[in-house]
Protein backbone atom coordinates (compact mmCIF):
# COMPACT_ATOMS: atom_id res chain seq x y z
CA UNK A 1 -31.15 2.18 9.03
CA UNK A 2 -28.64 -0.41 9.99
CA UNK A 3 -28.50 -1.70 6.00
CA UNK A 4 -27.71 1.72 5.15
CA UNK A 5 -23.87 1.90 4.10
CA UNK A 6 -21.21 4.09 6.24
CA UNK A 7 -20.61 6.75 3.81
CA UNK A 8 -23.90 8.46 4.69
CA UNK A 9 -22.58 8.65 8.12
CA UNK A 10 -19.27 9.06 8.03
CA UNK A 11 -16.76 12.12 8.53
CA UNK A 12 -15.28 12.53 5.43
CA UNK A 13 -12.82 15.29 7.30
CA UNK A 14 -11.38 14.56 10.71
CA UNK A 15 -8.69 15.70 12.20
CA UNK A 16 -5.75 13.55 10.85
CA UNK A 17 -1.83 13.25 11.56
CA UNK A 18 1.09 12.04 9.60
CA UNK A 19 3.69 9.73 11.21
CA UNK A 20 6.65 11.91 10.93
CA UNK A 21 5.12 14.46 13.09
CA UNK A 22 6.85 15.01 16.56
CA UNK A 23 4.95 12.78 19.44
CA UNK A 24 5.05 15.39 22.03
CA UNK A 25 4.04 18.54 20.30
CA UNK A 26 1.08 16.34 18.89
CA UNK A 27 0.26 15.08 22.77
CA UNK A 28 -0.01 18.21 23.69
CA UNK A 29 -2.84 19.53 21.18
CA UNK A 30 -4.81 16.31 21.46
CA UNK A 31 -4.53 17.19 25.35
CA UNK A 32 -6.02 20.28 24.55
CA UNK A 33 -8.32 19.43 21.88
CA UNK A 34 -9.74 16.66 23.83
CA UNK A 35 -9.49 14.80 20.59
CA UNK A 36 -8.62 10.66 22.34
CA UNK A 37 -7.55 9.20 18.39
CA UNK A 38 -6.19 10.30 15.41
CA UNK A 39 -5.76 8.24 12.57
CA UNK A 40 -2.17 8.34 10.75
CA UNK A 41 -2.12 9.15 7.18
CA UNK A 42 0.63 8.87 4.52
CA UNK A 43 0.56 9.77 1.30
CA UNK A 44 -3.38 9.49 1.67
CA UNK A 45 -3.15 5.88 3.10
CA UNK A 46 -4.06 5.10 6.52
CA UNK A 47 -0.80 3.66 8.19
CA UNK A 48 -2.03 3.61 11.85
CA UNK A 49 -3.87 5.17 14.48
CA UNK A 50 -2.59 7.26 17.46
CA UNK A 51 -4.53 6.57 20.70
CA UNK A 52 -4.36 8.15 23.87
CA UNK A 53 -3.60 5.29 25.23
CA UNK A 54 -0.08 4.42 22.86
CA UNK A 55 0.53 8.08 24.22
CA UNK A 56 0.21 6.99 27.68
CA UNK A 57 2.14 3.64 26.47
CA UNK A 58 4.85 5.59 25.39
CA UNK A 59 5.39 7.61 28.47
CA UNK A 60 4.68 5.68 30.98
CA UNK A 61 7.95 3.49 29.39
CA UNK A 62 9.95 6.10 28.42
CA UNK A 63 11.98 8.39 30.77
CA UNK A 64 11.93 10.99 27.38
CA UNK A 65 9.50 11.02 24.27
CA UNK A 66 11.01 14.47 22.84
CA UNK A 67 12.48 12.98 19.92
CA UNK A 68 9.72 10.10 18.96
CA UNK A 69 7.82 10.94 16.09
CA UNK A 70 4.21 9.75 16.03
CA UNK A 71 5.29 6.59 13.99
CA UNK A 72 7.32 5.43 16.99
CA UNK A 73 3.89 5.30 18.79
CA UNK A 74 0.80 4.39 16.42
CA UNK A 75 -0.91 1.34 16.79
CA UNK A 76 -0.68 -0.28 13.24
CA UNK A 77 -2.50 -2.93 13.79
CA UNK A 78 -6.07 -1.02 12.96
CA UNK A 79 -9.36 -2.42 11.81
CA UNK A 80 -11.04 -1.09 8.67
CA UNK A 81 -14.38 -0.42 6.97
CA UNK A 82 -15.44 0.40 3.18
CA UNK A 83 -17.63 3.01 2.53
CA UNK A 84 -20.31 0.52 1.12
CA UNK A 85 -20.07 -1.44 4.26
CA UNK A 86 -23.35 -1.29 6.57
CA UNK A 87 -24.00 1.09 9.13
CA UNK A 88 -24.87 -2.70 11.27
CA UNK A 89 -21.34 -4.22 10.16
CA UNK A 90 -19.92 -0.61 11.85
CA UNK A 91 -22.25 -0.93 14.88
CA UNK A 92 -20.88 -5.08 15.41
CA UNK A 93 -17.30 -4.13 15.77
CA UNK A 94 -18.09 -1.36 18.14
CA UNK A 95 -20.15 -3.28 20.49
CA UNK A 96 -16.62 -5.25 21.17
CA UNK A 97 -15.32 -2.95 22.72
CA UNK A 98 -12.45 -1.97 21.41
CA UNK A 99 -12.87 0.61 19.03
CA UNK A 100 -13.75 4.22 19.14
CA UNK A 101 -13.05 5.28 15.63
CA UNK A 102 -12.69 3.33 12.64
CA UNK A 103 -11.11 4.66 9.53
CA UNK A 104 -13.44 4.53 6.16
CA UNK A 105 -11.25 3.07 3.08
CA UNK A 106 -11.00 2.24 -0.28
CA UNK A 107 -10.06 -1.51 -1.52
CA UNK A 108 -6.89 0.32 -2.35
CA UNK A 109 -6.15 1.48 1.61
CA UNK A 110 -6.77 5.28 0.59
CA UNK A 111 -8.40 7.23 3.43
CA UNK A 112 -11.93 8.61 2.94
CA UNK A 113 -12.68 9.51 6.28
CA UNK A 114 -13.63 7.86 9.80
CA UNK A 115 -17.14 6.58 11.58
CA UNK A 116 -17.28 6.72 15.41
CA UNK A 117 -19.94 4.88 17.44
CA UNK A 118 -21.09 8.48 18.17
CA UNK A 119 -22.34 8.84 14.46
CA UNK A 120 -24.31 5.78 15.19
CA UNK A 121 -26.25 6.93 18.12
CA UNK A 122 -26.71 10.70 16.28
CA UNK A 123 -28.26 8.77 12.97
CA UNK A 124 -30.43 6.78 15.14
CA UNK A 125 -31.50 9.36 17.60
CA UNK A 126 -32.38 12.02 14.48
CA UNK A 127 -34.38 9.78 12.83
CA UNK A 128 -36.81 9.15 15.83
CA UNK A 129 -36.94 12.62 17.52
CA UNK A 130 -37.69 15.66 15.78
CA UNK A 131 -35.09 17.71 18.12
CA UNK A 132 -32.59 16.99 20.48
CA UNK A 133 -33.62 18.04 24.51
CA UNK A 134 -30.32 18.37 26.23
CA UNK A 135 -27.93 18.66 23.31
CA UNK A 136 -29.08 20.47 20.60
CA UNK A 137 -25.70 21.43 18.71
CA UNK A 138 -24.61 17.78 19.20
CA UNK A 139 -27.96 16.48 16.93
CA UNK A 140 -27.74 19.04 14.69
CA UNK A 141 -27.82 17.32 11.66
C-alpha cells in the first residue's frame, strides 16, 4: 500500500485560492468552513499555501489586514509531491510534523490536486475493515 503512488489517493479538487484574492474576506470563509489550508494557485501553478497560521501571522502583526490580498500572506516556501511519488514518500514528510496538506504537481509546477495525512489513514483503514464503526461518511470510499 505504501509503494502505491499518490494519485490513487489524492484530491484531484480541493478547495483552492488565487493570490489576488482579498485576505480578510477569504479569513472569514475558511473561519467558517473550518477549512485550516488552502493552497494558492495562479494560472494553474501552485504559488503558495495559505495557513491558518500566516492568517494568525498576519493579524496578530498588523493593526489592519483589510487591504492585504492573500499574496501578502501565503507561505511560499511549500513542499511538493508528483503524482507518481509513493503513498510512503507522502506518509515520511508528514510524520515531521509540519505538514498538513501537500500539493500534488507536475515536473512543470502545474497543480493536480493535494494529499493530506487524512487520505493516508482513510486508504489504510479501508483496506483492513470492511466498514467504518464511528464514522461511516468519513470512510466512505
Amino acid at each position: 500500500m505504501m509503494n502505491q503512488e499518490v494519485r490513487t489517493i489524492m484530491n484531484p479538487s480541493p478547495v483552492v485560492t488565487e493570490p489576488s484574492r482579498n485576505l480578510r474576506d477569504l479569513s472569514y470563509e475558511m473561519l467558517d468552513s473550518g477549512l485550516q489550508q488552502l493552497p494558492v494557485i495562479d494560472e494553474g501553478k501552485i504559488v503558495g499555501i495559505l495557513t491558518v497560521y500566516d492568517l494568525w501571522k498576519q493579524y496578530e502583526h498588523k493593526t489592519t489586514v483589510g487591504g492585504l490580498t492573500v499574496g501578502d500572506a501565503m507561505n511560499t516556501r511549500i513542499v511538493k509531491i508528483l503524482p507518481t511519488d509513493k503513498i510512503g514518500t507522502a506518509a515520511e514528510l508528514f510524520a515531521d510534523g509540519r505538514f498538513k496538506t501537500i500539493p500534488v504537481v507536475t515536473e512543470a509546477n502545474e497543480f493536480l490536486g493535494t494529499i493530506t495525512a487524512f487520505d493516508i489513514i482513510k486508504k489504510i483503514f479501508n483496506s483492513e475493515y470492511s466498514s467504518a464503526i464511528l464514522y461511516q461518511s468519513k470512510f466512505a470510499e
